[in-house]
PDB file of N, CA and C in Angstrom:
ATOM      1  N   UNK A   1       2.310   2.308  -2.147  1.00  0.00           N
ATOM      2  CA  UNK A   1       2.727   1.248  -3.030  1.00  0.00           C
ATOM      3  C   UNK A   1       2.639   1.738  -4.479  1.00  0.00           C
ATOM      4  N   UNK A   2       3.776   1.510  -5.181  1.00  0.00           N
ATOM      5  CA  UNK A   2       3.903   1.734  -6.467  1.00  0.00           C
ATOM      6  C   UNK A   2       2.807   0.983  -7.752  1.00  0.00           C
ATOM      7  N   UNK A   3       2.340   1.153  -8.548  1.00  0.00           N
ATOM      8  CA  UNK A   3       1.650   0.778  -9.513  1.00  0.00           C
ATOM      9  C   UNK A   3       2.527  -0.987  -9.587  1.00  0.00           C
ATOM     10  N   UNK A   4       1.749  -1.707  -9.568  1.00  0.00           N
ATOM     11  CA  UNK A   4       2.565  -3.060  -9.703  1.00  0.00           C
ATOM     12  C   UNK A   4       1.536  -3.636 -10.791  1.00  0.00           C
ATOM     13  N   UNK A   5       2.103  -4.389 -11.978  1.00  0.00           N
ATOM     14  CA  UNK A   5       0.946  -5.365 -12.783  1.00  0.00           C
ATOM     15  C   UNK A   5       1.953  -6.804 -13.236  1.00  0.00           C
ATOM     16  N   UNK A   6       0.960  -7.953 -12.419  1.00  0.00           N
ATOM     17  CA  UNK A   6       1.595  -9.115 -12.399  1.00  0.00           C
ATOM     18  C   UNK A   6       2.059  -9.445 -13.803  1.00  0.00           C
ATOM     19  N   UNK A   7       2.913 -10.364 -13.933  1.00  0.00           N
ATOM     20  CA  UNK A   7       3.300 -10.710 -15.488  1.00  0.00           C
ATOM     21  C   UNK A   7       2.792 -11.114 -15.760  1.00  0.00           C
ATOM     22  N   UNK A   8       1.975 -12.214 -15.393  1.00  0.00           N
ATOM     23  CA  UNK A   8       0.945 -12.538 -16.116  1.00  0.00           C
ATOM     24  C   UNK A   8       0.212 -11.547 -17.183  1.00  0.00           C
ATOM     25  N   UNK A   9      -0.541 -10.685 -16.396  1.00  0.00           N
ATOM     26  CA  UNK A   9      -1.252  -9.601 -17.293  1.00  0.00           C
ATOM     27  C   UNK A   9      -0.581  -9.009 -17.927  1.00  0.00           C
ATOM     28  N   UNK A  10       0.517  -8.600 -18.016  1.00  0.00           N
ATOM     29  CA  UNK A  10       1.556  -8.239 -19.051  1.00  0.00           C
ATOM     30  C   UNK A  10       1.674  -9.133 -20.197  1.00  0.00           C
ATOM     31  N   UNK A  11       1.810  -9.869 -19.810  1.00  0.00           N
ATOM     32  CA  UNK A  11       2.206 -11.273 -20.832  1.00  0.00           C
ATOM     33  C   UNK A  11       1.011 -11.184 -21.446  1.00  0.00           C
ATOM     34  N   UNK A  12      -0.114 -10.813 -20.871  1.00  0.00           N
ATOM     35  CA  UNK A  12      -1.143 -11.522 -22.086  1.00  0.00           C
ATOM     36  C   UNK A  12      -1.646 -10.302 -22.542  1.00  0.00           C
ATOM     37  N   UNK A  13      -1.588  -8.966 -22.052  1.00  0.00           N
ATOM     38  CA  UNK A  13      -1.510  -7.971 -23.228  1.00  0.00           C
ATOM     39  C   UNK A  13      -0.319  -8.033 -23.788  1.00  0.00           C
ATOM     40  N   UNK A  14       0.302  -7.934 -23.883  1.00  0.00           N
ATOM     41  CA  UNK A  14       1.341  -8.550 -25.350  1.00  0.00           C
ATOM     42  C   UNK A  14       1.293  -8.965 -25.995  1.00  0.00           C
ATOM     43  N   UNK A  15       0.600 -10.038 -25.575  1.00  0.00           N
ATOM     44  CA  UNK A  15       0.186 -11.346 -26.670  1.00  0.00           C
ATOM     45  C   UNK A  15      -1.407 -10.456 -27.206  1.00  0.00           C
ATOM     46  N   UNK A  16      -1.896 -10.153 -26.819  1.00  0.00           N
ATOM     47  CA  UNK A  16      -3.102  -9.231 -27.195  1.00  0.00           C
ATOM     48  C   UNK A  16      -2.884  -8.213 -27.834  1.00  0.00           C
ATOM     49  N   UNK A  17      -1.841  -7.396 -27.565  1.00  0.00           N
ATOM     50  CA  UNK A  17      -1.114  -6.807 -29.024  1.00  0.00           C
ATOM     51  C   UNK A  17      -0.385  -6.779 -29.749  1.00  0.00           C
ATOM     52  N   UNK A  18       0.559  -7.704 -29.902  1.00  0.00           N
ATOM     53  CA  UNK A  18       1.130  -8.734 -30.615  1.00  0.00           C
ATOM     54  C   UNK A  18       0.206  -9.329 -32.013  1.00  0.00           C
ATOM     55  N   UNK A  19      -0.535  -9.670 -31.850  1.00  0.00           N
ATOM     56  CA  UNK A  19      -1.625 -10.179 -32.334  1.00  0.00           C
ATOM     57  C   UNK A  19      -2.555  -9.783 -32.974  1.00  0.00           C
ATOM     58  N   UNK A  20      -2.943  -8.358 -32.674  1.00  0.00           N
ATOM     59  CA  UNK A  20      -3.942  -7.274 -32.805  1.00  0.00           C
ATOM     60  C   UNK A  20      -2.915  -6.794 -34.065  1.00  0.00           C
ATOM     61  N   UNK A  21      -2.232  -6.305 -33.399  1.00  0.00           N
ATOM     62  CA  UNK A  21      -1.209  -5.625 -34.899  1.00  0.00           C
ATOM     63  C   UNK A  21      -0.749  -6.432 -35.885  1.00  0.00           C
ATOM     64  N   UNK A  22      -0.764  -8.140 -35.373  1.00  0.00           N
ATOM     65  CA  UNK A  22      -0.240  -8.662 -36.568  1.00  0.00           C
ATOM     66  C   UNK A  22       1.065  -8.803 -36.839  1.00  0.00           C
ATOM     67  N   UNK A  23       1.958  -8.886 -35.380  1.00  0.00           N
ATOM     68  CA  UNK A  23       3.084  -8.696 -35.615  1.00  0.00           C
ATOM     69  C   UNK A  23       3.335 -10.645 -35.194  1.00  0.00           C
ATOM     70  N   UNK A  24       2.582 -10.740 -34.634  1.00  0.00           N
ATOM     71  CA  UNK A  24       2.728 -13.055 -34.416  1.00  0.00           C
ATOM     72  C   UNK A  24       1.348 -12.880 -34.882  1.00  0.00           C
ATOM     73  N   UNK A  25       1.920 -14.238 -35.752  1.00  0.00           N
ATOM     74  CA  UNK A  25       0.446 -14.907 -36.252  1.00  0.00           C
ATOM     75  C   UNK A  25      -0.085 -15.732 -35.798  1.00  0.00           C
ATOM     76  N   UNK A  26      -1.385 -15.989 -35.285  1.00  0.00           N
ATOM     77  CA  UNK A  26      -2.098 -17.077 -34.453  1.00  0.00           C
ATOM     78  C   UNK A  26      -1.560 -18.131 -34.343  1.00  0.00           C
ATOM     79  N   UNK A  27      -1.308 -18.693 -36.199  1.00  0.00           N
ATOM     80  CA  UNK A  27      -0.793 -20.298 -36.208  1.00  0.00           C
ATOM     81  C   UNK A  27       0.613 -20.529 -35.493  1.00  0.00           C
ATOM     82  N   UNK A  28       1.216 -19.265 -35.152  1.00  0.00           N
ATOM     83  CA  UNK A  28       2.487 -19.391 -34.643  1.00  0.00           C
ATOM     84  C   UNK A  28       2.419 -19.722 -32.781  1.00  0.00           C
ATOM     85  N   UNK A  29       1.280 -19.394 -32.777  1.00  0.00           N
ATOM     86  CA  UNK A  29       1.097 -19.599 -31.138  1.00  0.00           C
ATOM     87  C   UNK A  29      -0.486 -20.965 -30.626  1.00  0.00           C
ATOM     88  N   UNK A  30      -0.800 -21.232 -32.121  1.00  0.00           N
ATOM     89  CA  UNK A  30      -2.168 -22.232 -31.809  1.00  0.00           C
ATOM     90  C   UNK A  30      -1.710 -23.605 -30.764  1.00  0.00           C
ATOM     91  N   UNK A  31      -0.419 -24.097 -30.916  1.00  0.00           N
ATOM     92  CA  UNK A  31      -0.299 -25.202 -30.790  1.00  0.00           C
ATOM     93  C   UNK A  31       0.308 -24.956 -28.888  1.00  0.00           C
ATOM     94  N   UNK A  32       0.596 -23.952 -28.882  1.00  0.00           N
ATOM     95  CA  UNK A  32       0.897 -23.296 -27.222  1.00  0.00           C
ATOM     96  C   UNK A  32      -0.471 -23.350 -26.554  1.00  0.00           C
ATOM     97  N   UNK A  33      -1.132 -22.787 -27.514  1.00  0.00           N
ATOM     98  CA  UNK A  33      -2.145 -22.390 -26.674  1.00  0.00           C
ATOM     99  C   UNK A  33      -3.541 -23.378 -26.144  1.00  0.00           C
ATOM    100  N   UNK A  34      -3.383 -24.299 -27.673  1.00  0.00           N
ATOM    101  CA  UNK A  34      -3.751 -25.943 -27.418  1.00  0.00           C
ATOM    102  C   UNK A  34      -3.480 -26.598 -26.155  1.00  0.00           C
ATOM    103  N   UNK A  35      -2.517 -26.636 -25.525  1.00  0.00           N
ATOM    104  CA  UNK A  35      -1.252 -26.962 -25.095  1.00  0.00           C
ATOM    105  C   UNK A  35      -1.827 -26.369 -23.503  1.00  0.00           C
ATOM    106  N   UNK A  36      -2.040 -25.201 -23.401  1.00  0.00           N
ATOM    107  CA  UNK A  36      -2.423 -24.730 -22.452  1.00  0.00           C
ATOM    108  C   UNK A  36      -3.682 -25.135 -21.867  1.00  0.00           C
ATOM    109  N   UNK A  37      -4.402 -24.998 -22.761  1.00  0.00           N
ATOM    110  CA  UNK A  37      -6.214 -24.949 -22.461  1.00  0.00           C
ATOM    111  C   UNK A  37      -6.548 -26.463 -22.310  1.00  0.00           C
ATOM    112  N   UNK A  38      -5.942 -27.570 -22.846  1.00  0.00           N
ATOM    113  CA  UNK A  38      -6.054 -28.745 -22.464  1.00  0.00           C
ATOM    114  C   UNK A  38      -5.377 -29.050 -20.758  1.00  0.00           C
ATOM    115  N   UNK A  39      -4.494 -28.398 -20.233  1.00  0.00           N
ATOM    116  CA  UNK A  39      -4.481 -28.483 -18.997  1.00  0.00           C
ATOM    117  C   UNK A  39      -4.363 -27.453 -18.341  1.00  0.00           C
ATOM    118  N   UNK A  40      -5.651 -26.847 -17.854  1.00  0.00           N
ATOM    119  CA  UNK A  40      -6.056 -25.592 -17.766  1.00  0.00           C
ATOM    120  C   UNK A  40      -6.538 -25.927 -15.865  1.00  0.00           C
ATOM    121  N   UNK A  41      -6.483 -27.801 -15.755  1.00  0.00           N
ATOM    122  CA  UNK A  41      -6.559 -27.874 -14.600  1.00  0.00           C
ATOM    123  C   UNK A  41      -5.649 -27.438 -13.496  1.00  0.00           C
ATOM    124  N   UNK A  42      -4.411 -28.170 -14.152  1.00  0.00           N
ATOM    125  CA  UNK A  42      -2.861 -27.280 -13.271  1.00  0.00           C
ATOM    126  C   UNK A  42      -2.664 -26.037 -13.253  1.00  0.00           C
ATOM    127  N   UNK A  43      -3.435 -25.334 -13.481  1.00  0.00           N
ATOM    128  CA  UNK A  43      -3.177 -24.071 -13.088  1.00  0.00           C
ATOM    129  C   UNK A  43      -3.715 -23.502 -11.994  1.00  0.00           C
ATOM    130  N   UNK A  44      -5.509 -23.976 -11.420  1.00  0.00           N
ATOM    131  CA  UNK A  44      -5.770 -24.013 -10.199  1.00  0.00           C
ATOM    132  C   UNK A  44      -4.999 -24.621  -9.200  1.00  0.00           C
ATOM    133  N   UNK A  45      -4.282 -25.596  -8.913  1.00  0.00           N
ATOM    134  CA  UNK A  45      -3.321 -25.857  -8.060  1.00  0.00           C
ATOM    135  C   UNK A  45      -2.833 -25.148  -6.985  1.00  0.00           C
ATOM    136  N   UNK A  46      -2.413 -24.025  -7.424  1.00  0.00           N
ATOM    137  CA  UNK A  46      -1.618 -22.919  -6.430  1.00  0.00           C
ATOM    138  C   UNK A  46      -2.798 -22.194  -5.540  1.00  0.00           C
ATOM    139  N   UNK A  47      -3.997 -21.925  -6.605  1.00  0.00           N
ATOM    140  CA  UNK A  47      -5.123 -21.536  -5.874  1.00  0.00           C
ATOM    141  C   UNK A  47      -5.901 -22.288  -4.916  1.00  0.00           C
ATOM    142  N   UNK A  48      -5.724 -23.460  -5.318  1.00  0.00           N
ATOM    143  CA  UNK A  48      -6.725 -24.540  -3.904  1.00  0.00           C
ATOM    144  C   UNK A  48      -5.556 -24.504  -3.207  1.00  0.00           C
ATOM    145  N   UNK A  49      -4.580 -24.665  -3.009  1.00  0.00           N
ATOM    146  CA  UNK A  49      -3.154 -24.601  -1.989  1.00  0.00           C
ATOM    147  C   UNK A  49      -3.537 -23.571  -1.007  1.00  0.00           C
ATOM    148  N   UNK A  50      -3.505 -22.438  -1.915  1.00  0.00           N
ATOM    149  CA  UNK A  50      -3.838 -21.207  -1.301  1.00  0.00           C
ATOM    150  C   UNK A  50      -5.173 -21.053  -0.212  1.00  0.00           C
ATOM    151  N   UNK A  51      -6.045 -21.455  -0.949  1.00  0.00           N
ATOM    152  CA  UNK A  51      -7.484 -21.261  -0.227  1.00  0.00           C
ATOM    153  C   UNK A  51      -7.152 -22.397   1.430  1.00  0.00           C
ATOM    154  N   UNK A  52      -6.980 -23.245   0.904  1.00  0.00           N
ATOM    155  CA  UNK A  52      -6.163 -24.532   1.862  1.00  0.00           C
ATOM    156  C   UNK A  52      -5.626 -24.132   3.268  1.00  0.00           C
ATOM    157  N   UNK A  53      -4.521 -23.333   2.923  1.00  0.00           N
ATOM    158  CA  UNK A  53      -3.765 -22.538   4.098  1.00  0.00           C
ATOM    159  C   UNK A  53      -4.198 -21.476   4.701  1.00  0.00           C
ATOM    160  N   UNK A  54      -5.327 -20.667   4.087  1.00  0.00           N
ATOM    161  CA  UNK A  54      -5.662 -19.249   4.749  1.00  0.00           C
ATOM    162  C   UNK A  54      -7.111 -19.759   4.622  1.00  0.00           C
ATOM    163  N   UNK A  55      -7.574 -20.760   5.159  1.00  0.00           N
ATOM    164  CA  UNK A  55      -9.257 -21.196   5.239  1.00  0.00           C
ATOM    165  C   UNK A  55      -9.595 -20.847   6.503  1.00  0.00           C
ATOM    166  N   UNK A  56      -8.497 -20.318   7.430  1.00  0.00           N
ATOM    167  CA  UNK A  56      -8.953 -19.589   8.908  1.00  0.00           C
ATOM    168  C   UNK A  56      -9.184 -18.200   8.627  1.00  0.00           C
ATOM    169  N   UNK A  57      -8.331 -17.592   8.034  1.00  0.00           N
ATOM    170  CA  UNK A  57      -8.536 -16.216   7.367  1.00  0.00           C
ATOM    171  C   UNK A  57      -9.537 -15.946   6.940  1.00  0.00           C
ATOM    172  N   UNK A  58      -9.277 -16.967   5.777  1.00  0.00           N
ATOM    173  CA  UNK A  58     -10.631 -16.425   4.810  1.00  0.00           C
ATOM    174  C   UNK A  58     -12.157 -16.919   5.349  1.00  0.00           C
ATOM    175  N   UNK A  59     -12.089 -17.946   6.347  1.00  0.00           N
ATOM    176  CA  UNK A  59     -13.519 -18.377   7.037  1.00  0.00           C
ATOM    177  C   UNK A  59     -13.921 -16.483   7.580  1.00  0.00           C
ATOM    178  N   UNK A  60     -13.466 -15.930   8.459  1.00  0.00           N
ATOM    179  CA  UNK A  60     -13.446 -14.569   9.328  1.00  0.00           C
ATOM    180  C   UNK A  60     -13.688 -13.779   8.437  1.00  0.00           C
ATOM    181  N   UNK A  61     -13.238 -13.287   6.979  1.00  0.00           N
ATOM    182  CA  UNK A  61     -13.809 -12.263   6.451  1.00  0.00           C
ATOM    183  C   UNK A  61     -14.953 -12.960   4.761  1.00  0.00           C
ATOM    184  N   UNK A  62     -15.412 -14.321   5.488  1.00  0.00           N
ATOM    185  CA  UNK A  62     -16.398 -14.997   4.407  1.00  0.00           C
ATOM    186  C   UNK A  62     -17.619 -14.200   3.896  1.00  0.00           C
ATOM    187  N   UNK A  63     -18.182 -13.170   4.991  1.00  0.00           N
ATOM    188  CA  UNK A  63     -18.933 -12.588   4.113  1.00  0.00           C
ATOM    189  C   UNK A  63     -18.686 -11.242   3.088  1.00  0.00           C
ATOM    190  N   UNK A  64     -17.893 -10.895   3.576  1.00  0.00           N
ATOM    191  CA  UNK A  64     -16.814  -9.709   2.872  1.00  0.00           C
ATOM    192  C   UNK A  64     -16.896 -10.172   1.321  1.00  0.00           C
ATOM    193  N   UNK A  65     -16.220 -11.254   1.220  1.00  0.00           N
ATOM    194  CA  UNK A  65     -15.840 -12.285   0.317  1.00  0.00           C
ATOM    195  C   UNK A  65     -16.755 -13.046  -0.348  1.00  0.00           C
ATOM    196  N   UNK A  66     -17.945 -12.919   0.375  1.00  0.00           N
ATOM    197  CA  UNK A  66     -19.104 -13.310  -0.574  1.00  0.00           C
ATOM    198  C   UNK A  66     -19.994 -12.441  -1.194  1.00  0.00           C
ATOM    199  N   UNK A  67     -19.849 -11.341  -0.256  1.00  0.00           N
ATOM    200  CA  UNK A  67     -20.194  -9.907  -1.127  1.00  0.00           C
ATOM    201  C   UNK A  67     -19.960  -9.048  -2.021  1.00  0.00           C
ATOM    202  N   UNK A  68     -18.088  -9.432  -2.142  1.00  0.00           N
ATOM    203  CA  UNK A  68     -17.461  -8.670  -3.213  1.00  0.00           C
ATOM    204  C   UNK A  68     -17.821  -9.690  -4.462  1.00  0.00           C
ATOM    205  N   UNK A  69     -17.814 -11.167  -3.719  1.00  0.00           N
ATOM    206  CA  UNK A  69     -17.820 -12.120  -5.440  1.00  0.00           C
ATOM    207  C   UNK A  69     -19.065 -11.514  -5.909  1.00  0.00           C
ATOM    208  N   UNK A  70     -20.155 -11.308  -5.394  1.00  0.00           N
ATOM    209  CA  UNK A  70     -21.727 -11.035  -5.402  1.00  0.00           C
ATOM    210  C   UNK A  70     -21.792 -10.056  -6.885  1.00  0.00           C
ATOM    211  N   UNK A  71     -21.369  -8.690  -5.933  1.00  0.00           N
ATOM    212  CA  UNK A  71     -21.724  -7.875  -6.765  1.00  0.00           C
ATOM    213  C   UNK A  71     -20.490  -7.362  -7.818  1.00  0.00           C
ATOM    214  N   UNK A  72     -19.193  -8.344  -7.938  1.00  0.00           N
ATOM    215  CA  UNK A  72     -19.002  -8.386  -9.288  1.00  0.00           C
ATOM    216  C   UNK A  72     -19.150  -9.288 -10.065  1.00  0.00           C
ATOM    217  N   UNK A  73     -20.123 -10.119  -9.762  1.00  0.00           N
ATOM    218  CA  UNK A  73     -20.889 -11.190 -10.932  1.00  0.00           C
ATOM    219  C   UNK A  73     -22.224 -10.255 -11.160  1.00  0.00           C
ATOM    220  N   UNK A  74     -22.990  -9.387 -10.191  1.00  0.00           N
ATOM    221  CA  UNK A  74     -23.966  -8.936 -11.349  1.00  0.00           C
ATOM    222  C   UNK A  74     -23.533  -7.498 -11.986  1.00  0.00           C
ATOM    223  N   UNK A  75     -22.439  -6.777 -11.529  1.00  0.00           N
ATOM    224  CA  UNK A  75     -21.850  -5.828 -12.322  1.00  0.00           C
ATOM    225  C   UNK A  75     -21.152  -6.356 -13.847  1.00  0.00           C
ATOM    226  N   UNK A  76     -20.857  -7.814 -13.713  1.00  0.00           N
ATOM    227  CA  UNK A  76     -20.232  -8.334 -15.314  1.00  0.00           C
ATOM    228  C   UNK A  76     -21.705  -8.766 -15.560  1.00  0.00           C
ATOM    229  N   UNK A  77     -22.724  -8.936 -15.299  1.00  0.00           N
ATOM    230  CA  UNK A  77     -23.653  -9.398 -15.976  1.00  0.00           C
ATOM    231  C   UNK A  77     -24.097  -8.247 -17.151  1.00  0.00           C
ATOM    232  N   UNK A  78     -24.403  -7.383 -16.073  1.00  0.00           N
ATOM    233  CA  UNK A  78     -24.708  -6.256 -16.715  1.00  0.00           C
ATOM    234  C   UNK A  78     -24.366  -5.408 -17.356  1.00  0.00           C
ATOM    235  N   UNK A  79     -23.132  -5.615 -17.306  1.00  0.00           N
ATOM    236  CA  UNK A  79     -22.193  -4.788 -18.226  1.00  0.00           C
ATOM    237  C   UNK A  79     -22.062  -5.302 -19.428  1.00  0.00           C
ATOM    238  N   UNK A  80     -22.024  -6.950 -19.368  1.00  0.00           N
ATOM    239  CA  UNK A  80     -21.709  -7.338 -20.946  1.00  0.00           C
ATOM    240  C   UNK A  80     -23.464  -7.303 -21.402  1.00  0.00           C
ATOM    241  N   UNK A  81     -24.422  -7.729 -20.999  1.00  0.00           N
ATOM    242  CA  UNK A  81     -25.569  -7.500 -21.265  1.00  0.00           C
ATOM    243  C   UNK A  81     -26.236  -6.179 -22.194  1.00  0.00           C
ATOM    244  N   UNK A  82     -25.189  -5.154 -21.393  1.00  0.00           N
ATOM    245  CA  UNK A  82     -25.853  -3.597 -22.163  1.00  0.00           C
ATOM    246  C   UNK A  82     -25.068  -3.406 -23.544  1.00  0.00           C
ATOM    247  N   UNK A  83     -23.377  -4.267 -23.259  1.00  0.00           N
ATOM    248  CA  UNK A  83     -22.645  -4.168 -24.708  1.00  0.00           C
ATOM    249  C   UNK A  83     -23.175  -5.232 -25.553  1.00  0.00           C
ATOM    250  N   UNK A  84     -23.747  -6.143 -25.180  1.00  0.00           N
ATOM    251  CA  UNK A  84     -24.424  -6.829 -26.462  1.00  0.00           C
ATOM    252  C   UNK A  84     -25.843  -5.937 -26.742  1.00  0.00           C
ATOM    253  N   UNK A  85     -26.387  -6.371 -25.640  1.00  0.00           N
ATOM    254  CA  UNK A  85     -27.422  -5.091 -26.311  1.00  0.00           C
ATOM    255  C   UNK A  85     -26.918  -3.925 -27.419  1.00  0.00           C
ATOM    256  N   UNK A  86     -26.020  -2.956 -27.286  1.00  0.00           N
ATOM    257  CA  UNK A  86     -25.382  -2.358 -27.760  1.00  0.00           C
ATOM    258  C   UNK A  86     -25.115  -2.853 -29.377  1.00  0.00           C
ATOM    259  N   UNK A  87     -24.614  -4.245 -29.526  1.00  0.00           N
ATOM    260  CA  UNK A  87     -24.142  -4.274 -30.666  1.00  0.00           C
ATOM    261  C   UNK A  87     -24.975  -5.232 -31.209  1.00  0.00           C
ATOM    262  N   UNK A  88     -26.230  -5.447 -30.724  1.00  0.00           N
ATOM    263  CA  UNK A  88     -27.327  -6.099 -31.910  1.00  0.00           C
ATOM    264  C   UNK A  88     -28.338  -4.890 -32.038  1.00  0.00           C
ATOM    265  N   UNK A  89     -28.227  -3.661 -31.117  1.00  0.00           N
ATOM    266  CA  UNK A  89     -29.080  -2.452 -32.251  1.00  0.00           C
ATOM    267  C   UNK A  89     -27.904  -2.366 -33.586  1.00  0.00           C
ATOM    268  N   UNK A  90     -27.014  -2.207 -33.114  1.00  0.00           N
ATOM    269  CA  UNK A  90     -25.764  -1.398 -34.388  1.00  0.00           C
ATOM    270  C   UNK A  90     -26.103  -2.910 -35.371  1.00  0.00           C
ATOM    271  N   UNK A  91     -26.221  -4.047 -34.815  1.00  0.00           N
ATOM    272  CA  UNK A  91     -26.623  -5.047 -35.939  1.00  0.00           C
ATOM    273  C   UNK A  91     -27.532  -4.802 -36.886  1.00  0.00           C
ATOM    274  N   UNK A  92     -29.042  -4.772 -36.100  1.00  0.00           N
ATOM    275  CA  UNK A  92     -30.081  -4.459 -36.589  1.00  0.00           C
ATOM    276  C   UNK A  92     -30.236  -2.876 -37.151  1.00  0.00           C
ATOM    277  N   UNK A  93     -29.640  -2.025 -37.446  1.00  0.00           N
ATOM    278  CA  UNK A  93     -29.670  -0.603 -38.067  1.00  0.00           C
ATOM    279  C   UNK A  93     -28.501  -1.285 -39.217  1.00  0.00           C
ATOM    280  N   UNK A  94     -27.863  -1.875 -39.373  1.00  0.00           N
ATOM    281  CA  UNK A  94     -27.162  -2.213 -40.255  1.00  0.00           C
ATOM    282  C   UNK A  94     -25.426  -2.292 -40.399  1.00  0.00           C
ATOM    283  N   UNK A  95     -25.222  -1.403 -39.310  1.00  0.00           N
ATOM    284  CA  UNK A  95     -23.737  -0.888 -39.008  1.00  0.00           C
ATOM    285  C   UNK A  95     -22.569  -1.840 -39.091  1.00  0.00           C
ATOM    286  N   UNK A  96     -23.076  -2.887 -38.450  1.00  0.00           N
ATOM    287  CA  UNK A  96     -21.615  -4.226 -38.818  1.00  0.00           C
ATOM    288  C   UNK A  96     -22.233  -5.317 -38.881  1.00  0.00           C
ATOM    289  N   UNK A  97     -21.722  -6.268 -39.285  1.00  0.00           N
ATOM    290  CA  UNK A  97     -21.765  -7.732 -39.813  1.00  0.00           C
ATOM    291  C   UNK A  97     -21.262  -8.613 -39.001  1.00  0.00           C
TER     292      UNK A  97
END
């Protein structure tokens, strides 16, 4: 299988560098994005649908599935943990603001 990346994630690095460079300005996208995050419920939809129809599936490989959620909730723990750590020494030595 070829390298595939949903549009989604496309779309929102774009908008992530779009943005970064300064080529759209926030206020040009605040009122979208307002817009979004106020119904941020409809977007689970497709996902409880989903879970809904393959709850025989996904019952059969539940611990698989509780193991992968597992240990990438304490791999993000720890990861953002060591980068804050990280950037309150560079705080405290003086380096950024």
């Amino acid at each position: 299988m070829q390298g595939f990346i949903p549009g989604s994630v496309l779309g929102m690095i774009l908008l992530f560098l779009c943005l970064f460079f300064k080529i759209i300005k926030p206020d040009n996208v605040k009122s979208v994005s307002v817009v979004l995050s106020k119904n941020m419920a409809v977007f689970f939809i497709p996902a409880g649908v989903g879970l809904m129809v393959y709850a025989e599936i996904l019952s059969k490989s539940l611990f698989t599935i509780l193991a992968a959620i597992a240990v990438s909730t304490v791999l993000t723990i720890v990861t953002v943990a060591l980068i804050q750590d990280n950037f309150e020494k560079r705080r405290a030595k003086g380096g950024t603001k």
